[in-house]
C-alpha atoms as a PDB file:
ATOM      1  CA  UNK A   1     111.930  78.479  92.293  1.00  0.00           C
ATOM      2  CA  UNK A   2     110.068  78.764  89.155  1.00  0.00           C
ATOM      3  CA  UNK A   3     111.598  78.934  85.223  1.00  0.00           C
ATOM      4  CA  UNK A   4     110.739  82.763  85.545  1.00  0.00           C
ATOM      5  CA  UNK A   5     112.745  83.594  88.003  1.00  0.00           C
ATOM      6  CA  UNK A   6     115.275  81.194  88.034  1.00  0.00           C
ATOM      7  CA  UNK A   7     119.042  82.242  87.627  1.00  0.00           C
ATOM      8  CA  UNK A   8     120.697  81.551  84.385  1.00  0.00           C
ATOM      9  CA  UNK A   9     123.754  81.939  82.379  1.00  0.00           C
ATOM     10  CA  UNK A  10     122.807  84.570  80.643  1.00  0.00           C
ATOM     11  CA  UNK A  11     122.017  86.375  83.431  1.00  0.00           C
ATOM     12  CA  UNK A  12     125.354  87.064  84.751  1.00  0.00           C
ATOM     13  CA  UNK A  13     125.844  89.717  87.210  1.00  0.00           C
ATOM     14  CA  UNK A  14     128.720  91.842  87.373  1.00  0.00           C
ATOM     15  CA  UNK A  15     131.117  91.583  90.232  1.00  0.00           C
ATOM     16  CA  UNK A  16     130.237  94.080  92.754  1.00  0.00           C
ATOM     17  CA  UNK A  17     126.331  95.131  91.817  1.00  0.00           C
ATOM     18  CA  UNK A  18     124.069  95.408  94.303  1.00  0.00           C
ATOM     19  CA  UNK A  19     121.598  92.682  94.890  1.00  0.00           C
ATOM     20  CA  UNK A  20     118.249  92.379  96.788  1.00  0.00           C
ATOM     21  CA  UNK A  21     115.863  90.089  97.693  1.00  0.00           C
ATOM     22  CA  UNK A  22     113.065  90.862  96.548  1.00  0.00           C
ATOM     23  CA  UNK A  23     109.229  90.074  98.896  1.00  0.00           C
ATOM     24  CA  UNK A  24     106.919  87.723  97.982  1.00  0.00           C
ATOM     25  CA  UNK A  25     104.171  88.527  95.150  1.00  0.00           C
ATOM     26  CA  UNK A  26     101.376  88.787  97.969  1.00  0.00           C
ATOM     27  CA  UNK A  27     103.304  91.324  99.961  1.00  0.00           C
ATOM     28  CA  UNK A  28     104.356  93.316  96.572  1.00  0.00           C
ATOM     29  CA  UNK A  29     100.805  92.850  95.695  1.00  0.00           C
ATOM     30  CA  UNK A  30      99.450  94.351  98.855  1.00  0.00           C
ATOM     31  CA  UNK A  31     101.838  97.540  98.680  1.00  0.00           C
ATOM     32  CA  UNK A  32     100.932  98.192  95.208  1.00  0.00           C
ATOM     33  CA  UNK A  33      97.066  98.311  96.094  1.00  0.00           C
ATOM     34  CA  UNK A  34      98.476 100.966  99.166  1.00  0.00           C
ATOM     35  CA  UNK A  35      99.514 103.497  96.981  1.00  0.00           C
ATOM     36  CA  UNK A  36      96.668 102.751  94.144  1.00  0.00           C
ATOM     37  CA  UNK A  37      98.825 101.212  91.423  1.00  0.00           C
ATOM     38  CA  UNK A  38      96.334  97.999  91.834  1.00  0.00           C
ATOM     39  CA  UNK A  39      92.699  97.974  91.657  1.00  0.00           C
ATOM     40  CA  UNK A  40      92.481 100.536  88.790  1.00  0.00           C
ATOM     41  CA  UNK A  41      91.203  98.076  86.116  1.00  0.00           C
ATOM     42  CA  UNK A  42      92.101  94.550  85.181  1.00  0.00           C
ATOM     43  CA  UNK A  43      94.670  95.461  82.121  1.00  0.00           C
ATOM     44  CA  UNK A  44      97.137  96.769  84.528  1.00  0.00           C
ATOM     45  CA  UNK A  45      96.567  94.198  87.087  1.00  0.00           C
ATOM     46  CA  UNK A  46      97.081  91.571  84.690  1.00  0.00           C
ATOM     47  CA  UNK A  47     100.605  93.079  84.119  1.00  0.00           C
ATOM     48  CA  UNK A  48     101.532  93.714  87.397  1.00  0.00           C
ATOM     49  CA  UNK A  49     100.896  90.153  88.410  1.00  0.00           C
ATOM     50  CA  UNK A  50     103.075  88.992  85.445  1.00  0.00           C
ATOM     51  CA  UNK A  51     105.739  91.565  86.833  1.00  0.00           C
ATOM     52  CA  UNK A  52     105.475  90.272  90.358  1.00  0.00           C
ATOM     53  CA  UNK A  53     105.576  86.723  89.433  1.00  0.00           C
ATOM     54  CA  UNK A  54     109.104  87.663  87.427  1.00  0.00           C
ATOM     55  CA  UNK A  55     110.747  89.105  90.369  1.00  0.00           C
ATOM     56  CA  UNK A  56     108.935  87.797  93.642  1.00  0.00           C
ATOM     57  CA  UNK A  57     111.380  85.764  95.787  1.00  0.00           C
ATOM     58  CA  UNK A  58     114.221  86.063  93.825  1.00  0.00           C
ATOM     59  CA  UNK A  59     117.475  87.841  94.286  1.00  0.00           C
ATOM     60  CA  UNK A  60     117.294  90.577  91.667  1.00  0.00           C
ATOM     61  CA  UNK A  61     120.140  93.685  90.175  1.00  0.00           C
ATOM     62  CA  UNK A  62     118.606  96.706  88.986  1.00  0.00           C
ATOM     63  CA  UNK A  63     119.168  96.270  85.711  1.00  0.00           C
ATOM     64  CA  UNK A  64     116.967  92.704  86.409  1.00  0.00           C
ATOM     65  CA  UNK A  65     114.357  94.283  87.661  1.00  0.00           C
ATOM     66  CA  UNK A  66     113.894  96.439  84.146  1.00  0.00           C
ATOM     67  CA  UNK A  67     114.490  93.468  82.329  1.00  0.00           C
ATOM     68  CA  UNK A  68     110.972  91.784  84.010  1.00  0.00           C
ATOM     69  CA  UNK A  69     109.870  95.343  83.553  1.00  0.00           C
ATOM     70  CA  UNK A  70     109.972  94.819  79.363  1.00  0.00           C
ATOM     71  CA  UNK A  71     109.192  91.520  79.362  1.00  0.00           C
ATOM     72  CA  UNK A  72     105.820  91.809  81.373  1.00  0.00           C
ATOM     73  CA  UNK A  73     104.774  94.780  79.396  1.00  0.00           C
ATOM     74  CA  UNK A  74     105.666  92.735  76.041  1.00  0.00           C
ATOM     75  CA  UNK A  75     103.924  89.799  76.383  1.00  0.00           C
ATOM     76  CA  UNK A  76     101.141  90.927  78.613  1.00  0.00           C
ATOM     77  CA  UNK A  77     100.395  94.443  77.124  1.00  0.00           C
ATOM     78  CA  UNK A  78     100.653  93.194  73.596  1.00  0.00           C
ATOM     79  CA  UNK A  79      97.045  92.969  72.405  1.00  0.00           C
ATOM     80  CA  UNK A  80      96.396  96.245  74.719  1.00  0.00           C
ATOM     81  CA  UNK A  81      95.736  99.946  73.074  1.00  0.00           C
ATOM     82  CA  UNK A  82      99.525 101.907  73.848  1.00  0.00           C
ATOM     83  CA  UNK A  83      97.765 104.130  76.172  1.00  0.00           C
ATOM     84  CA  UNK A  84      98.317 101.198  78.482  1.00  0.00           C
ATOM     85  CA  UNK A  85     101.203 100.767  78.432  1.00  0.00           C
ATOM     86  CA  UNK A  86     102.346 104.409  78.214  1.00  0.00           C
ATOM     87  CA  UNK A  87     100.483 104.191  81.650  1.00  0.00           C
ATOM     88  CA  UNK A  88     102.542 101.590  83.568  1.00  0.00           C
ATOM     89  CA  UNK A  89     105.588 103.364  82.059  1.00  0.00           C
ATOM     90  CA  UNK A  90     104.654 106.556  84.013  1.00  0.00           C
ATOM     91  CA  UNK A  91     104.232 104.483  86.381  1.00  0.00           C
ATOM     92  CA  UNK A  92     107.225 102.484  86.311  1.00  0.00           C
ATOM     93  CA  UNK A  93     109.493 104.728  89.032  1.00  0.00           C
ATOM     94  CA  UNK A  94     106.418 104.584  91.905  1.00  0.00           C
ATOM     95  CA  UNK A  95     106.066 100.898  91.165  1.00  0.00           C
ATOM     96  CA  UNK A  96     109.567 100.458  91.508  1.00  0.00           C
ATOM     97  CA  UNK A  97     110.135 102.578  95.004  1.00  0.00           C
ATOM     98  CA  UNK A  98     107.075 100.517  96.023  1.00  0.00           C
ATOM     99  CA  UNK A  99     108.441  97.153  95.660  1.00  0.00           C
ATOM    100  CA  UNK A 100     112.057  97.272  95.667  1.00  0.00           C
ATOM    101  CA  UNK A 101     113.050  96.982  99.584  1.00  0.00           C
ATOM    102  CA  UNK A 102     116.327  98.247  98.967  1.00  0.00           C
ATOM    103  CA  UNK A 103     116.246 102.503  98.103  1.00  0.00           C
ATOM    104  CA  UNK A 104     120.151 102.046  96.449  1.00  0.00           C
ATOM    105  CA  UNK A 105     118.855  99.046  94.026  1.00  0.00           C
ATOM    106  CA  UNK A 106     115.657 101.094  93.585  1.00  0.00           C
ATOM    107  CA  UNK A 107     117.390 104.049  92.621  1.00  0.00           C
ATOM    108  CA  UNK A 108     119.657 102.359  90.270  1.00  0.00           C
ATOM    109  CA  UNK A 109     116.758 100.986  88.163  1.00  0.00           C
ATOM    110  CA  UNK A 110     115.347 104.131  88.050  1.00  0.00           C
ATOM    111  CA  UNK A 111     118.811 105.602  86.745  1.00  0.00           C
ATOM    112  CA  UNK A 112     119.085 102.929  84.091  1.00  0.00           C
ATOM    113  CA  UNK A 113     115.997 103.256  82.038  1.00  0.00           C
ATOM    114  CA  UNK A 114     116.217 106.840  82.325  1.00  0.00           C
ATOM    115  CA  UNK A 115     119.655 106.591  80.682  1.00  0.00           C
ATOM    116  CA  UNK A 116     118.073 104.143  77.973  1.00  0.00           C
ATOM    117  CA  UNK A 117     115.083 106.252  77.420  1.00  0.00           C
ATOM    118  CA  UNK A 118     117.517 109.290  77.162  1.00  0.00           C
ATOM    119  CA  UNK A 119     119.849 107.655  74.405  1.00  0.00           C
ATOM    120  CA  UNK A 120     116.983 106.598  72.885  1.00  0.00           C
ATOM    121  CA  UNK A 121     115.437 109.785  72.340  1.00  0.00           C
ATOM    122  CA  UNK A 122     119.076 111.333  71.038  1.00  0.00           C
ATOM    123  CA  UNK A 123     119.068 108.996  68.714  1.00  0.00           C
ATOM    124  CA  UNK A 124     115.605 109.327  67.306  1.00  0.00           C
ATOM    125  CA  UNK A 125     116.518 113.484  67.124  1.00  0.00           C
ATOM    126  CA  UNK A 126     119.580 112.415  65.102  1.00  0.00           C
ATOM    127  CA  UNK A 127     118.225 110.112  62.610  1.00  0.00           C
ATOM    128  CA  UNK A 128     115.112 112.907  62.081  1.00  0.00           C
ATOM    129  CA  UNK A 129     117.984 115.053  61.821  1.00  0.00           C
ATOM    130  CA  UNK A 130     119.888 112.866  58.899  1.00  0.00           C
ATOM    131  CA  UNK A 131     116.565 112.489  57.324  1.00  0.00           C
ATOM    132  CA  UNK A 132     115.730 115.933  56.624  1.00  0.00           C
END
């Protein structure tokens, strides 16, 4: 098991939520390239590998698998034009369905960063709000 993807202490999981194993990063790799997400130029590759490598082998929650999510697009995406990364993020619930070989813990990923993105964009509309 690698540092990566190694549990931790600060990656406590509640009692009672839903874990999976997640494939290796050659099979994840290989359904990826099935429905196109891979082979479309090396930028995105290069963060889907990090991605893979995060979460390959490992037992993973939902809200783990959006954690690898933000740190591969951090560190790999970082010196990449936005568009890029606006990309994967459209991306993101495909990707997810594609890899994930459990449709509840899928799901449930899915639900979460919706639910971030959605407070996140109340809260943007309330401080232009308070600013004007």
């Amino acid at each position: 098991m690698t540092q990566e993807n190694s549990p931790s202490r600060s990656q406590a999981v509640p009692a009672g939520e839903k874990r999976v194993m997640m494939p290796s990063a050659e099979e994840m790799t290989a359904k990826l390239a099935e429905v196109g997400l891979i082979g479309k130029d090396p930028q995105t590759d290069k963060f889907y590998a990090d991605f893979l490598k995060r979460v390959s082998g490992s037992e993973k929650v939902a809200a783990g698998l959006n954690l690898a999510w933000e740190v591969s697009l951090s560190l790999v995406m970082k010196d990449y034009p936005s568009i890029f990364t606006a990309e994967l993020n459209l991306a993101y619930d495909q990707a997810i369905d594609t890899v994930t070989p459990d449709e509840e813990v899928a799901q449930e990923a899915k639900n979460i960063r919706m639910k971030v993105f959605e407070e996140m964009r109340r809260r943007m509309k309330k401080n232009r709000l308070k600013n004007n």
